[in-house]
Structures are given as structure tokens and as C-alpha cells.
Protein backbone atom coordinates (compact mmCIF):
# COMPACT_ATOMS: atom_id res chain seq x y z
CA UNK A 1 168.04 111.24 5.54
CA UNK A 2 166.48 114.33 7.82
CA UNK A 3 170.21 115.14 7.63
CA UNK A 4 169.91 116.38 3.40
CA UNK A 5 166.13 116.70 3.36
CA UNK A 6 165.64 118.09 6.84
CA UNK A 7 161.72 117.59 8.03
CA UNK A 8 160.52 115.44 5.53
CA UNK A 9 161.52 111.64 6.81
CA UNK A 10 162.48 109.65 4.09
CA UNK A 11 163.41 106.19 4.67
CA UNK A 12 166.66 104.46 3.34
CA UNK A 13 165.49 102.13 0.59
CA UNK A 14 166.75 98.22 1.42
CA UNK A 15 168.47 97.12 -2.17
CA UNK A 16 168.70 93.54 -0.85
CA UNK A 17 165.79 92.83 -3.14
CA UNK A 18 166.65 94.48 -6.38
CA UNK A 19 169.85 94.87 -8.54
CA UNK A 20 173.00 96.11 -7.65
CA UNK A 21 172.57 99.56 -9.20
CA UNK A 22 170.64 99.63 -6.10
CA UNK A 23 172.78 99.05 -3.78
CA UNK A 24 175.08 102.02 -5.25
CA UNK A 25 172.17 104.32 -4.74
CA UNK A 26 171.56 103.75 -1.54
CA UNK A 27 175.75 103.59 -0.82
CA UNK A 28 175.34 107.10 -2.29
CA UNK A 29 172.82 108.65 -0.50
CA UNK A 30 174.07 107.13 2.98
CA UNK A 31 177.76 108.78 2.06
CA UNK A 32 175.95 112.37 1.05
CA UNK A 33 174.03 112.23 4.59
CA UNK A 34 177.44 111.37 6.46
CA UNK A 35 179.01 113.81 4.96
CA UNK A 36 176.25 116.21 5.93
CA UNK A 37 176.97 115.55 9.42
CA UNK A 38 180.67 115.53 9.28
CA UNK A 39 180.47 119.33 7.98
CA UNK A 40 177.62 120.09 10.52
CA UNK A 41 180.16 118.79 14.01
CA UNK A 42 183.45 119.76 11.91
């Protein structure tokens, strides 16, 4: 996630656990950070 909040090490929750709206959160916020790097190497 240092890839959309550069510095401040925020893990990538595990939605195993919880309900699937979870899952789509952290689907989200995995796609947002690869797209971060995609633009960054493009």
C-alpha cells in the first residue's frame, strides 16, 4: 500500500474472516495500488 500512501505502511486487511463486502474492499484497494504502479513504470 506504500504505493498510494507512500511512507506510512499499511497492511492489506485479510477478509477471509469477515463478510464479503470485505473482500471487495480489499479487491479495491489492491487494484488502486496496481494501478499506481502501472502509471509509475508506464
Amino acid at each position: 500500500m506504500n504505493e498510494l500512501y507512500p511512507g506510512t505502511h499499511q497492511d492489506v486487511p485479510d477478509p477471509y474472516y469477515g463478510a464479503e463486502p470485505g473482500y471487495h474492499d480489499v479487491y479495491d484497494m489492491i487494484e488502486r495500488a496496481c494501478e499506481r504502479i502501472v502509471e509509475r513504470y508506464r
